[in-house]
C-alpha atoms as a PDB file:
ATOM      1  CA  UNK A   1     -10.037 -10.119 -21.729  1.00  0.00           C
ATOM      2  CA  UNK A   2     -11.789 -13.012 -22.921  1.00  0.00           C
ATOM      3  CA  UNK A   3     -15.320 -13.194 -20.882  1.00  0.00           C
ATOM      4  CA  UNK A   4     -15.907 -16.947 -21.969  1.00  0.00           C
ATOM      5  CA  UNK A   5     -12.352 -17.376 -19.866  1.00  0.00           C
ATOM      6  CA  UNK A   6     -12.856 -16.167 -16.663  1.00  0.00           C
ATOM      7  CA  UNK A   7     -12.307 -18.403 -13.766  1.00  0.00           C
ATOM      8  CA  UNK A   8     -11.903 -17.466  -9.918  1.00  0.00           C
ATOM      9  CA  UNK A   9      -9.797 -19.227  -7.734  1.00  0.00           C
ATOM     10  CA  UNK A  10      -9.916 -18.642  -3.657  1.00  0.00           C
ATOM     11  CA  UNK A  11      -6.626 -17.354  -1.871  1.00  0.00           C
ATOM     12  CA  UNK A  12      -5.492 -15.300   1.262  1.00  0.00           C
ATOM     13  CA  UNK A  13      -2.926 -12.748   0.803  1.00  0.00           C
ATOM     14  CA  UNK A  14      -0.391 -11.203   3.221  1.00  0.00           C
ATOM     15  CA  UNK A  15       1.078  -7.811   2.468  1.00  0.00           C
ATOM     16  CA  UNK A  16       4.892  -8.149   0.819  1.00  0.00           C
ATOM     17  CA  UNK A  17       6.286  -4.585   0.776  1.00  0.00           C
ATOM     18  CA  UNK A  18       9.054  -4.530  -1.580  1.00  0.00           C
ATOM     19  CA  UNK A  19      11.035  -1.289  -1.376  1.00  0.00           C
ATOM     20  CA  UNK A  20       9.868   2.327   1.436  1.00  0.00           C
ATOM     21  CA  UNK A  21      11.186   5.108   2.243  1.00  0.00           C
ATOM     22  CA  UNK A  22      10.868   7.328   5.463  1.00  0.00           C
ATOM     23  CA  UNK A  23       8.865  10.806   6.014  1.00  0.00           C
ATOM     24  CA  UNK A  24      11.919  13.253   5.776  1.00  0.00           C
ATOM     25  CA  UNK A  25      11.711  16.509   7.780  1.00  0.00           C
ATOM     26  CA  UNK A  26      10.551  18.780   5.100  1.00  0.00           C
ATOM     27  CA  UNK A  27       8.078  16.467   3.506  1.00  0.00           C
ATOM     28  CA  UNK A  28       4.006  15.788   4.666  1.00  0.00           C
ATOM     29  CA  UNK A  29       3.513  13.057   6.157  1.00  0.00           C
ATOM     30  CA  UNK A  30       1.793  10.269   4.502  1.00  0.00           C
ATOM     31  CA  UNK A  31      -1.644  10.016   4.538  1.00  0.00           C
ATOM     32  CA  UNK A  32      -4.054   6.701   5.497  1.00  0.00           C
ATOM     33  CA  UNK A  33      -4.108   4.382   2.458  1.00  0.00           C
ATOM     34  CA  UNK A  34      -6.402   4.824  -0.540  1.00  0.00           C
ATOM     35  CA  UNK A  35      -8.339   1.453  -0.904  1.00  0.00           C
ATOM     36  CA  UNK A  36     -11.865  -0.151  -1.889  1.00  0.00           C
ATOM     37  CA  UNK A  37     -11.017  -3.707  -0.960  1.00  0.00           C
ATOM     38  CA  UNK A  38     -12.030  -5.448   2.433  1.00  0.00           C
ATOM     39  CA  UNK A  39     -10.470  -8.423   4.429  1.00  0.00           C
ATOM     40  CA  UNK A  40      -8.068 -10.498   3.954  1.00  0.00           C
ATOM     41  CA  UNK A  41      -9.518 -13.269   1.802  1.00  0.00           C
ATOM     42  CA  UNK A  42      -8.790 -12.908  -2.095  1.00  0.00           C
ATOM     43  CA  UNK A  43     -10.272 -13.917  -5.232  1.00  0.00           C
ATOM     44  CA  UNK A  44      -7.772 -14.856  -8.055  1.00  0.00           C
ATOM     45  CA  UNK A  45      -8.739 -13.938 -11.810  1.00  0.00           C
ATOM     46  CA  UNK A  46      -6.985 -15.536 -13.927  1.00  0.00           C
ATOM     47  CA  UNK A  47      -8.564 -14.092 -16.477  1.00  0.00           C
ATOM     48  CA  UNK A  48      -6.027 -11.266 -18.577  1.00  0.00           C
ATOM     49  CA  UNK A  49      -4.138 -11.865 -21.994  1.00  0.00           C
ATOM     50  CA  UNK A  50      -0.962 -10.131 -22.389  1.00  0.00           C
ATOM     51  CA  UNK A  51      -1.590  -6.134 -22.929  1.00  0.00           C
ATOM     52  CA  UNK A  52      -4.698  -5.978 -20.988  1.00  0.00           C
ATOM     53  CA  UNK A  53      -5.402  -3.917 -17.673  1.00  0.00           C
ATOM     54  CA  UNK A  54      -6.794  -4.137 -14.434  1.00  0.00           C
ATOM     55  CA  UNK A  55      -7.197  -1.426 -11.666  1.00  0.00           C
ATOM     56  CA  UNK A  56      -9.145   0.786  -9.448  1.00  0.00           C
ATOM     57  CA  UNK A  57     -10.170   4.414  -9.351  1.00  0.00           C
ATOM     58  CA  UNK A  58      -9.324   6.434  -6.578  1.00  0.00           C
ATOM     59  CA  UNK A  59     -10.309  10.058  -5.272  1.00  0.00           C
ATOM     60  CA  UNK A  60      -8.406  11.567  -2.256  1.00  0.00           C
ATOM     61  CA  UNK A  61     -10.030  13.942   0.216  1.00  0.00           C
ATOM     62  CA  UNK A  62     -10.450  17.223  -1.906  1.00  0.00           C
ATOM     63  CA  UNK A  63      -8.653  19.469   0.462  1.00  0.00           C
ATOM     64  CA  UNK A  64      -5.428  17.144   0.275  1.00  0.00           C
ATOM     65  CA  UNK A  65      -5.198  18.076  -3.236  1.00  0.00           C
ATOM     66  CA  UNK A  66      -2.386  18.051  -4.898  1.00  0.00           C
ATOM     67  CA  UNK A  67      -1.040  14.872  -3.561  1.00  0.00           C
ATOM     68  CA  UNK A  68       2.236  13.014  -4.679  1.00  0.00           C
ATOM     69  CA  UNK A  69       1.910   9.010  -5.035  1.00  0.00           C
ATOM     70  CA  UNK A  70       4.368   7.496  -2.656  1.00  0.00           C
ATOM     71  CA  UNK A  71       3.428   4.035  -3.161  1.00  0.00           C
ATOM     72  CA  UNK A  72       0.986   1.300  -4.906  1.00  0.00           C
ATOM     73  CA  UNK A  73       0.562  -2.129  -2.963  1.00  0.00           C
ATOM     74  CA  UNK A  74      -1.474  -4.365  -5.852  1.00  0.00           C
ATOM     75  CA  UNK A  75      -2.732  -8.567  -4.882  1.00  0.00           C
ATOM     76  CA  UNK A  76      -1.059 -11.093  -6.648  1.00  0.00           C
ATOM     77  CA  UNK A  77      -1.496 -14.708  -6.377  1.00  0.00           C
ATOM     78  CA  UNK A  78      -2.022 -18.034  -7.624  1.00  0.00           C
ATOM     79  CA  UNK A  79      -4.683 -21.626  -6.315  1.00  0.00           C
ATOM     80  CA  UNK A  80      -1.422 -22.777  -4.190  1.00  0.00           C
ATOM     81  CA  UNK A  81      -0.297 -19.358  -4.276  1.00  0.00           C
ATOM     82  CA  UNK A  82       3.550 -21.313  -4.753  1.00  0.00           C
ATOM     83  CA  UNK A  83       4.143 -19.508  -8.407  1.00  0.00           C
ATOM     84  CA  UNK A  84       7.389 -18.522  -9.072  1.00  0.00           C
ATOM     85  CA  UNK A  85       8.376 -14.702  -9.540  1.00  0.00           C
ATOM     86  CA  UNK A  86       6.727 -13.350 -12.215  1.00  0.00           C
ATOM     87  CA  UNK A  87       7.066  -9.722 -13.843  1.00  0.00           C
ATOM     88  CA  UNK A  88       4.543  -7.584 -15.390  1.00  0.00           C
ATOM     89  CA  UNK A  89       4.598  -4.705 -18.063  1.00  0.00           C
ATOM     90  CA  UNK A  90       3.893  -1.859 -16.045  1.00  0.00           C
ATOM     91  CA  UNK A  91       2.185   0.024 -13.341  1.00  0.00           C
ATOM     92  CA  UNK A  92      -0.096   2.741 -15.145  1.00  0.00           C
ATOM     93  CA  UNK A  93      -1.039   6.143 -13.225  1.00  0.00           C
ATOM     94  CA  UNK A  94      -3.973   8.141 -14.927  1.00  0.00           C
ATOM     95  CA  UNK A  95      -5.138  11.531 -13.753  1.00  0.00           C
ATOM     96  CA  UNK A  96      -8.758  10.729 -14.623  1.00  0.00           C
ATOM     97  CA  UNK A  97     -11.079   7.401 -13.800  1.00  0.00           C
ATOM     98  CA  UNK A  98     -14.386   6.206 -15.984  1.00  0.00           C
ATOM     99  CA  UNK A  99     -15.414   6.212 -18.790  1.00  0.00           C
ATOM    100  CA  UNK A 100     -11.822   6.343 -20.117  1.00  0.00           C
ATOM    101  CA  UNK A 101      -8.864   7.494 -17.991  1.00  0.00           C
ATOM    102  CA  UNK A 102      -7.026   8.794 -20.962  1.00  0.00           C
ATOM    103  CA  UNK A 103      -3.761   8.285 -21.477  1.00  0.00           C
ATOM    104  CA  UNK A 104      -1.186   7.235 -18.972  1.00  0.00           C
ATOM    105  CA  UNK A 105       0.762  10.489 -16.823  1.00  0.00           C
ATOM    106  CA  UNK A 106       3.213   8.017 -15.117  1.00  0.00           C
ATOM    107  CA  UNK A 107       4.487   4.543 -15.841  1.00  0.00           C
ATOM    108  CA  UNK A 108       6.344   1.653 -13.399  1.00  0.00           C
ATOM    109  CA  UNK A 109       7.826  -0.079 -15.732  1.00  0.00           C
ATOM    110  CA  UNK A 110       8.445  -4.404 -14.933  1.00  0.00           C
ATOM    111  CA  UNK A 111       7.275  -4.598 -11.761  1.00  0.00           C
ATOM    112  CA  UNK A 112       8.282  -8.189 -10.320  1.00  0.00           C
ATOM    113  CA  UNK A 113       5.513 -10.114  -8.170  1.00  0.00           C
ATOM    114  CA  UNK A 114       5.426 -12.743  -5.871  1.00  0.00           C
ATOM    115  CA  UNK A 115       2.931 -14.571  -5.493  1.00  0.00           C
ATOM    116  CA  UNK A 116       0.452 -14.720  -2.605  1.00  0.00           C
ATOM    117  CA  UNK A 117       1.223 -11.166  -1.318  1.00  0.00           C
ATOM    118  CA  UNK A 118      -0.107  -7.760  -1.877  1.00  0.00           C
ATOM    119  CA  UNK A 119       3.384  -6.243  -3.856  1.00  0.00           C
ATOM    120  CA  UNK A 120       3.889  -2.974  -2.813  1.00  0.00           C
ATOM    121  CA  UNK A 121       6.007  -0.582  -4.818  1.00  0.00           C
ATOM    122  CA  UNK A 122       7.590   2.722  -4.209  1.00  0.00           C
ATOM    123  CA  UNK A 123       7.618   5.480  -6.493  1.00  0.00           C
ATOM    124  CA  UNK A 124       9.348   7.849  -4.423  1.00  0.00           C
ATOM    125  CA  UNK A 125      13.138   7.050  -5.551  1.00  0.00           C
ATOM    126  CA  UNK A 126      12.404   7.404  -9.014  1.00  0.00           C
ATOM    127  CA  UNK A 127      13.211  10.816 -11.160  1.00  0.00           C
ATOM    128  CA  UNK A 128      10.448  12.902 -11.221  1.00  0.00           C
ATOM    129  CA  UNK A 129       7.164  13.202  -8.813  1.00  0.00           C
ATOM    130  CA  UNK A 130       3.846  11.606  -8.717  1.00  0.00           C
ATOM    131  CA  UNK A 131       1.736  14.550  -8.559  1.00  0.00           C
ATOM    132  CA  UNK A 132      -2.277  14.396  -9.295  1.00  0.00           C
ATOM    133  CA  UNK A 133      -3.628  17.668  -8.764  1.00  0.00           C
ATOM    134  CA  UNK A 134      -7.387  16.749  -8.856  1.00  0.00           C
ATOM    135  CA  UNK A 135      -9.530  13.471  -8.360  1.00  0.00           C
ATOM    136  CA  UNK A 136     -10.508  11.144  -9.777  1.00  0.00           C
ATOM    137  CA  UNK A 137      -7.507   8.805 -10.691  1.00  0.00           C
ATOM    138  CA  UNK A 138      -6.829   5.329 -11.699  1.00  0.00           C
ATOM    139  CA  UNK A 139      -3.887   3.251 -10.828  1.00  0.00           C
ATOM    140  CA  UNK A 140      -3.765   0.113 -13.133  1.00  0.00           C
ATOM    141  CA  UNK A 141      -1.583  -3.059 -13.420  1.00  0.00           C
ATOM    142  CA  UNK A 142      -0.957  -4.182 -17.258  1.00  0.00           C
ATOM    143  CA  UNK A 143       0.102  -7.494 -18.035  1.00  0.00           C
ATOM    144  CA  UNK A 144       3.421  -8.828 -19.857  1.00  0.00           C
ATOM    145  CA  UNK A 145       1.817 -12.525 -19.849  1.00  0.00           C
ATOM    146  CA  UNK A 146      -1.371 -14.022 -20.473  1.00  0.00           C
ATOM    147  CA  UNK A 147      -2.956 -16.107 -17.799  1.00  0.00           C
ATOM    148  CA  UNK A 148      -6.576 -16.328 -19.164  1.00  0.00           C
ATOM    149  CA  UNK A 149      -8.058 -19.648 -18.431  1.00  0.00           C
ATOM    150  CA  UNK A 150      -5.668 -21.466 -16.723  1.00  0.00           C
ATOM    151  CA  UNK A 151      -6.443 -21.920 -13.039  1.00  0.00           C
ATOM    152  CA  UNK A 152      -3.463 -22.214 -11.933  1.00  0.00           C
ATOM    153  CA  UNK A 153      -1.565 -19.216 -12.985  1.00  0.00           C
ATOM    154  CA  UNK A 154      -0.733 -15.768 -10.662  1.00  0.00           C
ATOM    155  CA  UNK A 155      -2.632 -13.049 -11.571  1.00  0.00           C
ATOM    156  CA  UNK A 156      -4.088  -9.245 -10.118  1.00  0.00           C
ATOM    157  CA  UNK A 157      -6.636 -10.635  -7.094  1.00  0.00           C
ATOM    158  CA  UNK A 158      -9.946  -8.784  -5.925  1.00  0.00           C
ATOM    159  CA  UNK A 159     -11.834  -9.861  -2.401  1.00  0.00           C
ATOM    160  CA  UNK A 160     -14.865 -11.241  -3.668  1.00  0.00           C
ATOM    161  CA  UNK A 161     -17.034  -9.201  -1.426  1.00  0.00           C
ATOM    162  CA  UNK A 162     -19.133  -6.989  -3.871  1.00  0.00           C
ATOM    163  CA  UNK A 163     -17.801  -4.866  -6.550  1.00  0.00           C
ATOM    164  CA  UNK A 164     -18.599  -1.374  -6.415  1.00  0.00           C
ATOM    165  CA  UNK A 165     -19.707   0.578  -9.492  1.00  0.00           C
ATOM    166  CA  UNK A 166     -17.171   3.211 -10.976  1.00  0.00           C
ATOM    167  CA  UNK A 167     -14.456   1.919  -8.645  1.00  0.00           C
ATOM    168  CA  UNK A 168     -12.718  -1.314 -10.067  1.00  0.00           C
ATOM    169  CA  UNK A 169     -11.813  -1.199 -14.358  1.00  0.00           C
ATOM    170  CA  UNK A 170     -10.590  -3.720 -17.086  1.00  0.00           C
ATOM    171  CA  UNK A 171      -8.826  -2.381 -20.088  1.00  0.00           C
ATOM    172  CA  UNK A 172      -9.776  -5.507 -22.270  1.00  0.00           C
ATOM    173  CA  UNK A 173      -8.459  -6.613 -25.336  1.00  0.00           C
ATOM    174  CA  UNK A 174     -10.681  -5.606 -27.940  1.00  0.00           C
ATOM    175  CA  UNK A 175     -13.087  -3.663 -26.802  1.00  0.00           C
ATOM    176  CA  UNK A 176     -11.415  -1.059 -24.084  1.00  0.00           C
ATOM    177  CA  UNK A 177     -12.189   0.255 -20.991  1.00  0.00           C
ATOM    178  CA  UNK A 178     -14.431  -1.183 -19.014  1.00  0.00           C
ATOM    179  CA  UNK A 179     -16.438  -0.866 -15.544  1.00  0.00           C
ATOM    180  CA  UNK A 180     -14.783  -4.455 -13.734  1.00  0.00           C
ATOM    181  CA  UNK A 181     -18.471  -4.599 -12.252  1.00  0.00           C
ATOM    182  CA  UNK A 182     -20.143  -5.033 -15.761  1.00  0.00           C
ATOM    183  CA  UNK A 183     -17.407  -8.017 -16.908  1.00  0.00           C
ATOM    184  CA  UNK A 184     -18.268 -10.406 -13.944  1.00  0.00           C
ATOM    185  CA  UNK A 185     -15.905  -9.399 -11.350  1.00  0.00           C
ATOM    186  CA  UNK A 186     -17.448  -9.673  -8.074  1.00  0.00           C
ATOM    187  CA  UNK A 187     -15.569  -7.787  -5.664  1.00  0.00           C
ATOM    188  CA  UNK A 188     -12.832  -4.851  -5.433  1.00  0.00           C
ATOM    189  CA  UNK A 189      -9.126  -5.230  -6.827  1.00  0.00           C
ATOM    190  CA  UNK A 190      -6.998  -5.373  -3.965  1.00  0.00           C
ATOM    191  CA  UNK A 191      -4.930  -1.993  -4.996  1.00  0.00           C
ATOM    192  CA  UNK A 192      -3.758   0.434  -2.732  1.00  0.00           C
ATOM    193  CA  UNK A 193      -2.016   3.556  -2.648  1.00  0.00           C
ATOM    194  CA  UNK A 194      -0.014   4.922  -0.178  1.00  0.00           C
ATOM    195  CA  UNK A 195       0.216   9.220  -0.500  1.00  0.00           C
ATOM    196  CA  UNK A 196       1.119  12.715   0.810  1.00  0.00           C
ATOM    197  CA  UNK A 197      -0.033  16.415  -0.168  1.00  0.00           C
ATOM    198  CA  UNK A 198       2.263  18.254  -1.485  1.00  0.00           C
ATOM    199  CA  UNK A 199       0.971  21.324  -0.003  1.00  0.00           C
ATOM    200  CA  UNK A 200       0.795  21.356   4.299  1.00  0.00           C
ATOM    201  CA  UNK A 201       1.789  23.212   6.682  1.00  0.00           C
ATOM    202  CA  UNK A 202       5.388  22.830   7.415  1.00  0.00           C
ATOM    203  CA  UNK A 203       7.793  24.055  10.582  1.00  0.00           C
ATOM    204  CA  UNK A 204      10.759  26.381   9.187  1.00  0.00           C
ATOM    205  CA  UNK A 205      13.692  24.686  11.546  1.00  0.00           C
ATOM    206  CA  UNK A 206      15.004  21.762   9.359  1.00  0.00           C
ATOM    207  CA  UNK A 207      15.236  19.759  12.365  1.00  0.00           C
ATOM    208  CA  UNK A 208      11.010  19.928  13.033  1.00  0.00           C
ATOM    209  CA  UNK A 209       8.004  18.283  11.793  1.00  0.00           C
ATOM    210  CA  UNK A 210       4.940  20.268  12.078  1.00  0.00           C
ATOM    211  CA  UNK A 211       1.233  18.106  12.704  1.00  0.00           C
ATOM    212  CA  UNK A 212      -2.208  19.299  13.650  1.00  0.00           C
ATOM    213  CA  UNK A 213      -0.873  19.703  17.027  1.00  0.00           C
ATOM    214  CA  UNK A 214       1.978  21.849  17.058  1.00  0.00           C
ATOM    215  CA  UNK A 215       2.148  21.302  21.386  1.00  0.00           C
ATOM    216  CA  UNK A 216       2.987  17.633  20.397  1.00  0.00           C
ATOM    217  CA  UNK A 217       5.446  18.448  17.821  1.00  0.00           C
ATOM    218  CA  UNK A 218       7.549  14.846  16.555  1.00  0.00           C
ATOM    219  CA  UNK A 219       9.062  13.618  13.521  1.00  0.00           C
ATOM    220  CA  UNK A 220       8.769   9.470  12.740  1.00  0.00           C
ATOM    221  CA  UNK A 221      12.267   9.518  11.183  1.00  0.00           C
ATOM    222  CA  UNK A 222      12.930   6.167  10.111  1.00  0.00           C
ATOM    223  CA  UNK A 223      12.323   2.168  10.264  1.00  0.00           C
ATOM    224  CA  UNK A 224      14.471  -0.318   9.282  1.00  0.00           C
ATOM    225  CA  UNK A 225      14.842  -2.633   7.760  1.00  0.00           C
ATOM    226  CA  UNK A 226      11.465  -3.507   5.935  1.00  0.00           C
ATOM    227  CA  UNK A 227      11.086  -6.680   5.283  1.00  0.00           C
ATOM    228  CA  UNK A 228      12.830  -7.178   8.917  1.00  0.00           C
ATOM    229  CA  UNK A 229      14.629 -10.108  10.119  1.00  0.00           C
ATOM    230  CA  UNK A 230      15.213 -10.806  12.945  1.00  0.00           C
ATOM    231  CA  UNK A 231      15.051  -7.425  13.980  1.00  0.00           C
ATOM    232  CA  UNK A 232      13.886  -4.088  13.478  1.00  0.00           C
ATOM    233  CA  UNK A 233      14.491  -0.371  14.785  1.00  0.00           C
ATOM    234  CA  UNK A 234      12.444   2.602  15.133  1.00  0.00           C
ATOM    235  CA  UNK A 235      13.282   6.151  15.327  1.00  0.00           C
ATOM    236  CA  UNK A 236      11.666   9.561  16.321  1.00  0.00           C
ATOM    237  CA  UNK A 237      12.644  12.713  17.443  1.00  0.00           C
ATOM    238  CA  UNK A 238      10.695  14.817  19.701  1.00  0.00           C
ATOM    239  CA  UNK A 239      10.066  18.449  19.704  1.00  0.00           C
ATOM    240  CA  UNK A 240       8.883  18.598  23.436  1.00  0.00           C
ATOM    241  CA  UNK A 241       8.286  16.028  26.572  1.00  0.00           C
ATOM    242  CA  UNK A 242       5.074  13.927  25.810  1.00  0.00           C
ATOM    243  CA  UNK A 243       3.851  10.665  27.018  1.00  0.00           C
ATOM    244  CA  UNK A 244       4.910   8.449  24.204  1.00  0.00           C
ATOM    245  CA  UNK A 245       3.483   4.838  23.227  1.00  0.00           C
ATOM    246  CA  UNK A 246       5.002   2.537  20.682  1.00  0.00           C
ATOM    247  CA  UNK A 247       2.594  -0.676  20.065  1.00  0.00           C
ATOM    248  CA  UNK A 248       3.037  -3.259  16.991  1.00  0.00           C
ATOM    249  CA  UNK A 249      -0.463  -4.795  15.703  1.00  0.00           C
ATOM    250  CA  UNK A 250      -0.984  -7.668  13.630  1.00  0.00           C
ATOM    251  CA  UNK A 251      -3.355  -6.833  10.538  1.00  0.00           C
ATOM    252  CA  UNK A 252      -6.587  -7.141  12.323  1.00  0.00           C
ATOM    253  CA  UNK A 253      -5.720  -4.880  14.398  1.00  0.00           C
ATOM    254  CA  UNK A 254      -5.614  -7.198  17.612  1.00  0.00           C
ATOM    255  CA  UNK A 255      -2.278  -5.657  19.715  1.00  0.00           C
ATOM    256  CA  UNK A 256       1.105  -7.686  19.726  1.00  0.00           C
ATOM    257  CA  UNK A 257       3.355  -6.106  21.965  1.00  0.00           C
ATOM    258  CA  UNK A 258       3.908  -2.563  23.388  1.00  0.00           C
ATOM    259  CA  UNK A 259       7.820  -1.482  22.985  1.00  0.00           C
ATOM    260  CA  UNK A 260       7.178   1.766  24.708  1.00  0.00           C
ATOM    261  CA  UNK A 261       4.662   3.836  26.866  1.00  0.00           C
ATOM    262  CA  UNK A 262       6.002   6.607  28.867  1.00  0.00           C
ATOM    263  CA  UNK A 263       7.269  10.167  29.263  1.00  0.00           C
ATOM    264  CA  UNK A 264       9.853  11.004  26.862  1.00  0.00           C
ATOM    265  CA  UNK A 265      12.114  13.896  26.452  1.00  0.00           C
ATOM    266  CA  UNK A 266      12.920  15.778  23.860  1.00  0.00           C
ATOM    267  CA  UNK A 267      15.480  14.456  21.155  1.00  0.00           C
ATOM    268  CA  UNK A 268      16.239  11.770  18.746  1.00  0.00           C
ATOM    269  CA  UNK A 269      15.305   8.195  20.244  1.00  0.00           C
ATOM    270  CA  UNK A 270      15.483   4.960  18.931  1.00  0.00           C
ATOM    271  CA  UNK A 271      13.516   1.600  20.232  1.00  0.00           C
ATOM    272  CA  UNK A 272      14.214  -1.525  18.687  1.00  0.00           C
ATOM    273  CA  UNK A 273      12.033  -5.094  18.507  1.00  0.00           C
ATOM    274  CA  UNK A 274      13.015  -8.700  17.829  1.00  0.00           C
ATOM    275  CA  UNK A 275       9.625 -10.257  16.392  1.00  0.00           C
ATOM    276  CA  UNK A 276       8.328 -11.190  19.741  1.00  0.00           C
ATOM    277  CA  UNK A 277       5.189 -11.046  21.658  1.00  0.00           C
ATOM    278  CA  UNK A 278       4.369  -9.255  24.923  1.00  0.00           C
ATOM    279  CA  UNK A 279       5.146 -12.574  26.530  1.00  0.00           C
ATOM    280  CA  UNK A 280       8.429 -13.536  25.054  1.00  0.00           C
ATOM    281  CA  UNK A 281       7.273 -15.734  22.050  1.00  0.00           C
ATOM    282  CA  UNK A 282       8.488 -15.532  18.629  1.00  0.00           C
ATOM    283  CA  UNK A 283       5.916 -14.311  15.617  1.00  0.00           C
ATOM    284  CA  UNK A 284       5.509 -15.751  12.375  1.00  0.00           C
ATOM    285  CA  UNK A 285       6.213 -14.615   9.816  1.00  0.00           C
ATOM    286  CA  UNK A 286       3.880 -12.140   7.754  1.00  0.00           C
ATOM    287  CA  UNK A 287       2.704  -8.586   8.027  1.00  0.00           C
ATOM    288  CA  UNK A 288       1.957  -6.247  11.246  1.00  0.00           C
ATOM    289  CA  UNK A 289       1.633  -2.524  11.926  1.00  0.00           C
ATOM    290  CA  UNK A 290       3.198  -0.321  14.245  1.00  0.00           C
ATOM    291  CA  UNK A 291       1.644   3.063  16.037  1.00  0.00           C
ATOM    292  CA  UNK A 292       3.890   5.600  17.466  1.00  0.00           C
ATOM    293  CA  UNK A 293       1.510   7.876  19.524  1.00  0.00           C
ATOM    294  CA  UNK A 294       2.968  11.027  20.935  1.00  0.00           C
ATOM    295  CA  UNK A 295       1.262  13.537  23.030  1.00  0.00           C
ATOM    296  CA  UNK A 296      -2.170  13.949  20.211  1.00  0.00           C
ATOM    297  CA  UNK A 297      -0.187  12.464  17.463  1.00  0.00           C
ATOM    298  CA  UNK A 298      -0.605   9.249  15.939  1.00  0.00           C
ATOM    299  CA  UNK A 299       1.124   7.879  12.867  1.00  0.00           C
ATOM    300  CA  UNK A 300       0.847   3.961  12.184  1.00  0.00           C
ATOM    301  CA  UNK A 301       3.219   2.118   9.141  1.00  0.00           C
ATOM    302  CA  UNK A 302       2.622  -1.490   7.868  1.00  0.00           C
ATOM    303  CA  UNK A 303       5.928  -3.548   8.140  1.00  0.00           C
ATOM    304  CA  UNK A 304       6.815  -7.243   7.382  1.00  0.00           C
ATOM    305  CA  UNK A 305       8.531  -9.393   9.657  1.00  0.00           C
ATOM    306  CA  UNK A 306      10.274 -12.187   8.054  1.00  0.00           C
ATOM    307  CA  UNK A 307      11.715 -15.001  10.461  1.00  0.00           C
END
């Protein structure tokens, strides 16, 4: 990474998600995502030749320990953010963070990005689990092409808003790992990662999910599909009879439409929406979330709607 070539370009990034996979029943659920970066507005850094790094370090709560790495959302995007697809060499899992994460326990080999999205990637299909039994860890994205100086190009994004210390590296080419911070980078990669422990409390009957409230017993089975368009369904299966609410949000967290909120008996159900509004009108398209709350259980997923 050439420090003489560094040049930021503004851009706002939705979330893309690429590939997911639903919680099975004898699985933990997933847990809220692992993230540094704030708000929705995006730096570009164009700034990487072809072999070089960029990524954050991330420690889960100690007690979740081991975890398995479901999925890894990382910012991508251009000036006009109007790029065509563009691949990269690999997404890099290390089971230690600064000074030097070592050597790589787990590669993603050519993952394809679109530009002007955060491109989020799912490990779970492949052979072989995720698994980092202690923190800290890094999760990097190394690059197949070079894009340093040219203001134009796609590249990894960060959110401009202050770069914290021990948090955000560069492996740069010469010289090696690096604290992002101390090269110039002013704010936190946009990298995210989406995990479960592997270790949790789990009900024996293969038809039962077990969470911190065994009264309120339910199992989010599936969504789908994800990207949706037009439509999407939902389904859960209860345990018990609880008051159940379904609401979608859009990313700031400002409420869309509730598809559900009442009593619900016990059993597999399944609630469907069309991309619409509490009063009839038609989203655009990007990224929202949806909450299914069930008796003291809550579980929210990110989804994109695509019209």
């Amino acid at each position: 990474m050439r420090r003489a070539k560094w040049v930021f370009v503004v851009a706002c990034l939705p979330a893309l998600v690429l590939t997911g996979s639903p919680v099975t029943a004898q699985e933990c659920p997933e847990e809220p995502p692992l993230q540094h970066y704030t708000g929705g507005g995006s730096v570009v850094c164009p700034c990487f030749v072809a072999g070089e790094e960029g990524g954050s370090v991330f420690e889960a709560v100690s007690d979740h320990y081991p975890i398995e790495i479901l999925r890894v959302g990382i910012g991508w995007g251009s000036l006009y953010q109007s790029n065509p697809q563009q691949l990269a060499e690999a997404i890099h899992v290390y089971d230690s963070g600064l000074p030097d994460p070592g050597t790589p326990i787990f590669s993603f080999p050519g993952p394809l990005f679109s530009d002007g999205f955060i491109n989020e990637f799912d490990f779970e299909p492949l052979p072989g689990a995720v698994i980092i039994d202690s923190g800290p860890f890094t999760v990097t994205l190394e690059f197949l092409v070079s894009n340093a100086g040219d203001p134009y190009a796609s590249s990894m994004v960060h959110d401009g808003n202050g770069c914290q210390a021990g948090k955000n590296v560069v492996f740069a080419i010469p010289g090696g790992w690096y604290d992002a911070c101390a090269l110039g980078v002013t704010g936190d990669w946009v990298v995210h990662v989406i995990y479960r422990q592997v270790d949790c409390a789990m009900a024996t009957d293969d038809e039962e999910f077990l969470v911190s409230d065994p009264a309120s017993c339910v199992r989010l089975v599936q969504s789908w599909p994800n990207p949706c368009n037009p439509a999407m369904s939902i389904r859960f299966d209860l345990v018990r009879s609880v008051p159940v609410r379904l609401m979608i949000f859009a990313v700031d967290g400002t409420p869309v439409t509730t598809l559900l909120s009442r009593p619900m008996a016990p059993g597999l159900h399944e609630v469907s929406w069309d991309g619409r509004d509490d009063a009839g009108r038609p989203l655009v398209s990007g990224a929202y979330f949806y909450r299914l709350e069930a008796g003291s259980y809550s579980e929210a997923h990110r989804i994109v709607f695509v019209r």
